[in-house]
C-alpha atoms as a PDB file:
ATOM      1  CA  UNK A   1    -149.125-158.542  77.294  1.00  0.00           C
ATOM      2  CA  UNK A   2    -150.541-160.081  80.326  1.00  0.00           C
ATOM      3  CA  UNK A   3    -153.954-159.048  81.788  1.00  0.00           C
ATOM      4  CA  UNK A   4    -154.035-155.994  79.114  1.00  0.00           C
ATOM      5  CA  UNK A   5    -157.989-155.314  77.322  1.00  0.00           C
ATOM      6  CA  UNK A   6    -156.991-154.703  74.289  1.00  0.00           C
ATOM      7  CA  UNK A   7    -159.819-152.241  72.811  1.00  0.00           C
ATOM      8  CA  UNK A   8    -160.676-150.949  69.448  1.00  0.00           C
ATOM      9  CA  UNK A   9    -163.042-148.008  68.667  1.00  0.00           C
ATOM     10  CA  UNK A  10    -166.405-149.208  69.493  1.00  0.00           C
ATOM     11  CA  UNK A  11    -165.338-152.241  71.859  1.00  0.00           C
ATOM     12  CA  UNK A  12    -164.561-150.287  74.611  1.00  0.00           C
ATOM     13  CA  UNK A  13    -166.103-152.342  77.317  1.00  0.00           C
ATOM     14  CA  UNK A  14    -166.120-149.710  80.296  1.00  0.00           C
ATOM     15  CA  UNK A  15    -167.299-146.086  78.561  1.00  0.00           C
ATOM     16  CA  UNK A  16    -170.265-145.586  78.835  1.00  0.00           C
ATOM     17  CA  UNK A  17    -171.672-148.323  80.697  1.00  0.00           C
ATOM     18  CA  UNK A  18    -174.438-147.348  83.238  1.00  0.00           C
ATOM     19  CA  UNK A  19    -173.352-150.376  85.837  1.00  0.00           C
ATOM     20  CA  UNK A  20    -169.986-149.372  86.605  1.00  0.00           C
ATOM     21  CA  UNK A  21    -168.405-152.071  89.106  1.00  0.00           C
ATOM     22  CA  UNK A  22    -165.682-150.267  91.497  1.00  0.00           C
ATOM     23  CA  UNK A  23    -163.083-152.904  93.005  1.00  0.00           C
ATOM     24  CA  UNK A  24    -162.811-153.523  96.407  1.00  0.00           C
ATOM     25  CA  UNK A  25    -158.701-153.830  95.935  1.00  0.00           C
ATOM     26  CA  UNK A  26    -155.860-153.019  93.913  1.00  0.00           C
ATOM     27  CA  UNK A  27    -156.494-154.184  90.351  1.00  0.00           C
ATOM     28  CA  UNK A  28    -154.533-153.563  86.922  1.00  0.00           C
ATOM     29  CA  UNK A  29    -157.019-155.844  84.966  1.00  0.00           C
ATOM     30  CA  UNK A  30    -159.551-153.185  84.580  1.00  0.00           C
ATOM     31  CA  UNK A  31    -157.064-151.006  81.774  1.00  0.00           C
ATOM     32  CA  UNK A  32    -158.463-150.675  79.016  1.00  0.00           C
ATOM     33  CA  UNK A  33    -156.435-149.206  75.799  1.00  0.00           C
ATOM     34  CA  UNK A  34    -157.248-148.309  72.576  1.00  0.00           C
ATOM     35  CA  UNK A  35    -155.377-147.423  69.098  1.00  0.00           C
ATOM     36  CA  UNK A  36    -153.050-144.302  69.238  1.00  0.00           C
ATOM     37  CA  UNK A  37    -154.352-142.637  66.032  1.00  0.00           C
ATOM     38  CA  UNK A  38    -151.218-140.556  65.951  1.00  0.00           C
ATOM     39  CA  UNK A  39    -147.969-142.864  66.653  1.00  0.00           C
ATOM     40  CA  UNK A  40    -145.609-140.766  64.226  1.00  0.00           C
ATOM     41  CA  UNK A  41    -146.846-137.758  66.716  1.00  0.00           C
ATOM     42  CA  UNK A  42    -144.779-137.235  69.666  1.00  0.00           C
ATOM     43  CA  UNK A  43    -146.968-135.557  72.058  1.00  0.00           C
ATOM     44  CA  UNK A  44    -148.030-135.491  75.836  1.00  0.00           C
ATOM     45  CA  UNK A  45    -151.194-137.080  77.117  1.00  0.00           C
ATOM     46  CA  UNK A  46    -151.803-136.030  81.108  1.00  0.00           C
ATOM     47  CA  UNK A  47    -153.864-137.044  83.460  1.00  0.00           C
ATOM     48  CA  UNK A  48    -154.456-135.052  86.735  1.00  0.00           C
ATOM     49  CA  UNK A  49    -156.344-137.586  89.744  1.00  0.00           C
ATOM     50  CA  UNK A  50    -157.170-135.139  92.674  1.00  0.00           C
ATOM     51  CA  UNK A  51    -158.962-137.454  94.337  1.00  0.00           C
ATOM     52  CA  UNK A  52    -157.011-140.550  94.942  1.00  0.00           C
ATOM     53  CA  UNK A  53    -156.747-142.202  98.354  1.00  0.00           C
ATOM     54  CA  UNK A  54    -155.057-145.421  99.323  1.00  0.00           C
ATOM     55  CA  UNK A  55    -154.047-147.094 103.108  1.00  0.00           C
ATOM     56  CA  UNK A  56    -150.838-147.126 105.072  1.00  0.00           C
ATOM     57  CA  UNK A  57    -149.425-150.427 105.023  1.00  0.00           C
ATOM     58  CA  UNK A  58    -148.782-150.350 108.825  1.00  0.00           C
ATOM     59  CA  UNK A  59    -151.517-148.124 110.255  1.00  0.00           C
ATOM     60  CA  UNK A  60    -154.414-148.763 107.428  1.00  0.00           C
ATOM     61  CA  UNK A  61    -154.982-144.810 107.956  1.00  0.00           C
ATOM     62  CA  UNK A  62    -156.633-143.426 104.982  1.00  0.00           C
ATOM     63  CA  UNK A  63    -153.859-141.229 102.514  1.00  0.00           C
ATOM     64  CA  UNK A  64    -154.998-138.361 100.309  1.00  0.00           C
ATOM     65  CA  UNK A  65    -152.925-137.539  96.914  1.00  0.00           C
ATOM     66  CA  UNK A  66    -153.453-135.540  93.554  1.00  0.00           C
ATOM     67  CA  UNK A  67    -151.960-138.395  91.070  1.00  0.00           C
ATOM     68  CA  UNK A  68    -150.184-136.326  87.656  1.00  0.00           C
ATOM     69  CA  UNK A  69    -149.667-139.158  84.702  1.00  0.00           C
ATOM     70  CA  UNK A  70    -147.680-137.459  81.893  1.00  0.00           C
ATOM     71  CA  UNK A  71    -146.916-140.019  78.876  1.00  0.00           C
ATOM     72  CA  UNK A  72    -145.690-139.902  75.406  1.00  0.00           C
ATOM     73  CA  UNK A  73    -148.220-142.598  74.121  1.00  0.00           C
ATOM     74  CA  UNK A  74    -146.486-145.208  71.231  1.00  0.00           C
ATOM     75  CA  UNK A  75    -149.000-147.784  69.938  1.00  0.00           C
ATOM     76  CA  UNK A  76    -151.607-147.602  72.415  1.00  0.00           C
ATOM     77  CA  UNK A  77    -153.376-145.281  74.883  1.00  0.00           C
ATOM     78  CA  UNK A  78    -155.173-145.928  78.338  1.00  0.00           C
ATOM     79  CA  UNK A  79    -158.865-145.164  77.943  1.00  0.00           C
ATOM     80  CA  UNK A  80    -159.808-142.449  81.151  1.00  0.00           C
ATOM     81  CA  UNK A  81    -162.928-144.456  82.620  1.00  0.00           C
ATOM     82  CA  UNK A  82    -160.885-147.632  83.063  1.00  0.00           C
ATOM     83  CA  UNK A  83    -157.997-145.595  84.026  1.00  0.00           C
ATOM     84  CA  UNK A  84    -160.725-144.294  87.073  1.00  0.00           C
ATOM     85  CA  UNK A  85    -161.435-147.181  87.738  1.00  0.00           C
ATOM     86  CA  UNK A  86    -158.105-148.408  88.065  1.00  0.00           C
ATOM     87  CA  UNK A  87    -156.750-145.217  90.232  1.00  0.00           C
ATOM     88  CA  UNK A  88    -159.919-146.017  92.505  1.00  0.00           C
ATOM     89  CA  UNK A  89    -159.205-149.886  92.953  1.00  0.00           C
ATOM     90  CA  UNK A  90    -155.765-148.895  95.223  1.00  0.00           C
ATOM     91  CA  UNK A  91    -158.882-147.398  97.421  1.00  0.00           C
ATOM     92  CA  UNK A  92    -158.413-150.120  99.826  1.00  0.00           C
ATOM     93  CA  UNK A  93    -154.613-151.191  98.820  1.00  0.00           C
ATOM     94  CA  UNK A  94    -152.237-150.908 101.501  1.00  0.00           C
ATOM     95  CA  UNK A  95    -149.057-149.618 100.272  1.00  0.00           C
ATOM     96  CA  UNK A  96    -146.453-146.934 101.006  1.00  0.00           C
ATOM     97  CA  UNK A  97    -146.826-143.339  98.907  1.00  0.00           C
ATOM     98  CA  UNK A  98    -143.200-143.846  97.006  1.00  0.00           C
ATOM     99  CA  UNK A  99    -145.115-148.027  96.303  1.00  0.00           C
ATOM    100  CA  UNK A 100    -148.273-146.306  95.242  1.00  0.00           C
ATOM    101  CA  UNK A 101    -146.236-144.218  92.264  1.00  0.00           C
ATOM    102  CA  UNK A 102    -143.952-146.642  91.186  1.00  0.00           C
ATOM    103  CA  UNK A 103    -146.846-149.602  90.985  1.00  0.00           C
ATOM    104  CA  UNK A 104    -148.746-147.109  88.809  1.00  0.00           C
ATOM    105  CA  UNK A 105    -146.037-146.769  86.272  1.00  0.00           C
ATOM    106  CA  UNK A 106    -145.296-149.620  86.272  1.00  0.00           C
ATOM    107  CA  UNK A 107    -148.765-151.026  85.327  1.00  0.00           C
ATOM    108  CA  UNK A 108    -149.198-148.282  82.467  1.00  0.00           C
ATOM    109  CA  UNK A 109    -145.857-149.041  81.006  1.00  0.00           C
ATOM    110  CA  UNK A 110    -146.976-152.859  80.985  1.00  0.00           C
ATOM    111  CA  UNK A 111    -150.176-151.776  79.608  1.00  0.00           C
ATOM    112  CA  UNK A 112    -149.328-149.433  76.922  1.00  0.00           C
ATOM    113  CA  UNK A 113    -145.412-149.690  76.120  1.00  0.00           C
ATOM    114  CA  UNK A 114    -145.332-145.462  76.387  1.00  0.00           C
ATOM    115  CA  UNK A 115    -142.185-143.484  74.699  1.00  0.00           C
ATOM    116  CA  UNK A 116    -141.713-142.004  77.759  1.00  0.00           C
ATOM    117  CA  UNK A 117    -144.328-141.359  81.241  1.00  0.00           C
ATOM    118  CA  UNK A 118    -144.028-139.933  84.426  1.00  0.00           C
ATOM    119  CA  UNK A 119    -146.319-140.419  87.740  1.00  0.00           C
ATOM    120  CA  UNK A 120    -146.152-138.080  90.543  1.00  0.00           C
ATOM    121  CA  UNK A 121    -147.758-138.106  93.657  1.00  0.00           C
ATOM    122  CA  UNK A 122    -149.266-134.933  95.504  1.00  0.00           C
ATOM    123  CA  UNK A 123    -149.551-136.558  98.828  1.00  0.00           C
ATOM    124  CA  UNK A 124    -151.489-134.527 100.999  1.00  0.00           C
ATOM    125  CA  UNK A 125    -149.924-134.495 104.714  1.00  0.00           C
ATOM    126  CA  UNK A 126    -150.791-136.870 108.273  1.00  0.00           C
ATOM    127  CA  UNK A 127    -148.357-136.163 111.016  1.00  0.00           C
ATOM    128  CA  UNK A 128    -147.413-133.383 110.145  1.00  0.00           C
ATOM    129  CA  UNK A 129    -145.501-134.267 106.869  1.00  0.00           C
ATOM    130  CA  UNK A 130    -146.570-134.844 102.993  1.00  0.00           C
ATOM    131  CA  UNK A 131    -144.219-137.235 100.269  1.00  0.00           C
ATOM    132  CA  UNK A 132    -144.487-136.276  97.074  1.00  0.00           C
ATOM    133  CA  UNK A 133    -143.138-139.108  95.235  1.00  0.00           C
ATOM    134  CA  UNK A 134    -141.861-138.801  91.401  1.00  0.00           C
ATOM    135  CA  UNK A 135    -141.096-141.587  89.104  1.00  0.00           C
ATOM    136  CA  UNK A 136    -140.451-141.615  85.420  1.00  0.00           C
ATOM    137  CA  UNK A 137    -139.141-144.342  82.655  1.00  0.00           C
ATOM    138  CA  UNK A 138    -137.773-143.866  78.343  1.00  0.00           C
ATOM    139  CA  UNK A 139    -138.056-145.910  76.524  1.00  0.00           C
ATOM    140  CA  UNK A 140    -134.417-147.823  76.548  1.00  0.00           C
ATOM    141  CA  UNK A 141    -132.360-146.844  73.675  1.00  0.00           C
ATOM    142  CA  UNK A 142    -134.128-144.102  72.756  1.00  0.00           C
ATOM    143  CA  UNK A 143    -134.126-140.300  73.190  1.00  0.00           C
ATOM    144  CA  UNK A 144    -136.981-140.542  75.414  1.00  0.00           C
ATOM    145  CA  UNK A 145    -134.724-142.698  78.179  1.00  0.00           C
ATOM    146  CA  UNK A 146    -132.755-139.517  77.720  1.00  0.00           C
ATOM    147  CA  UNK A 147    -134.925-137.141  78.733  1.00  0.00           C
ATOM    148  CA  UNK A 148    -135.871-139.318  81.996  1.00  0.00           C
ATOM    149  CA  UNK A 149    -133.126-138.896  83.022  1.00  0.00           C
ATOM    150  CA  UNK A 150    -133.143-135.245  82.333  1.00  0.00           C
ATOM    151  CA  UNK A 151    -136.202-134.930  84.088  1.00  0.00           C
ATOM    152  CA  UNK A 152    -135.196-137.036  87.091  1.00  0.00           C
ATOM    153  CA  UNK A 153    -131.656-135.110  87.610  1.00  0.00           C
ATOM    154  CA  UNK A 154    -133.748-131.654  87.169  1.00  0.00           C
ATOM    155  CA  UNK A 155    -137.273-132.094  88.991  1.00  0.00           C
ATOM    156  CA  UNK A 156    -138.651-129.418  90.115  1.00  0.00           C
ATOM    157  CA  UNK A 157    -140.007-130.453  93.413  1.00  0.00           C
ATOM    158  CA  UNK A 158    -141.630-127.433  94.725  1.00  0.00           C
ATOM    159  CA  UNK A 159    -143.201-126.112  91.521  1.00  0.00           C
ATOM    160  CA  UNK A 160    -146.380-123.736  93.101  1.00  0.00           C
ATOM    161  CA  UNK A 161    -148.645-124.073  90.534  1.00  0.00           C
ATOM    162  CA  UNK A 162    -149.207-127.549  91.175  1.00  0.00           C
ATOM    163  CA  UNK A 163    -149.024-127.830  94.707  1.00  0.00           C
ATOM    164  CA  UNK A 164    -152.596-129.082  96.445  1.00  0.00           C
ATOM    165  CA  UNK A 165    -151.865-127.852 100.026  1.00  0.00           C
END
């Protein structure tokens, strides 16, 4: 896989280092994975980003989400600090909410080859009006492309206890 850090315990080049460099623009390199020491497991892994911002493409007004990652890790797992890091780099990225989402899963399932993951975006609203993309992939041929499509034909897009607003 292309542009992916492979990282085993101990070699993880990101945790823990004091001179943490934040990218200016979108970029995937950062990931880092390591070693899933449970691949026999199935069992979620899920990340909850209330602070991530990108630009509109058209306006380059700043946009406000909550970012929910839910995977069903295989081989490997993304390591949190680079996944920061990561989340942070689309800081300056110009790119619509429903982009945002879909370039995120995208990137993971590149990264890490998940059983199954879904991204969501919490947009917070300008003019009036939030999006609240969802996005989710399975593994093909498996039960896990199954239940994305379970999931995508029953999403729950109004569920209260996550809502930001």
């Amino acid at each position: 896989m292309t542009g992916r850090k492979d990282s085993e315990k101990g070699s993880i080049s990101l945790l823990g280092n004091n001179k943490t460099t934040y990218s200016a623009d979108y970029d995937p390199s950062v990931l880092e994975t390591f070693p899933n020491k449970h691949p026999g497991n199935d069992y979620f892994v899920k990340f909850n980003c209330p602070e991530f911002t990108s630009l509109c493409p058209i306006t380059g007004q700043p946009d406000f989400a909550t970012i929910y990652i839910s995977y069903v890790p295989s081989e490997r797992m993304v390591e949190s600090k680079s996944l920061k890091l990561y989340l942070f780099s689309f800081r300056n990225h110009g790119d619509f909410h429903e982009d945002c989402v879909n370039i995120i899963m995208k990137d993971l399932i590149k990264l890490m080859e998940p059983k199954y993951i879904e991204v969501w975006g919490k947009f917070l609203p300008r003019g009036g009006i939030s999006i609240d993309p969802y996005c989710n992939y399975g593994m093909k041929g498996t039960k896990w492309e199954e239940l994305a499509w379970d999931r995508l034909a029953h999403h729950d897009l109004y569920p209260e206890s996550v809502d930001n607003r």
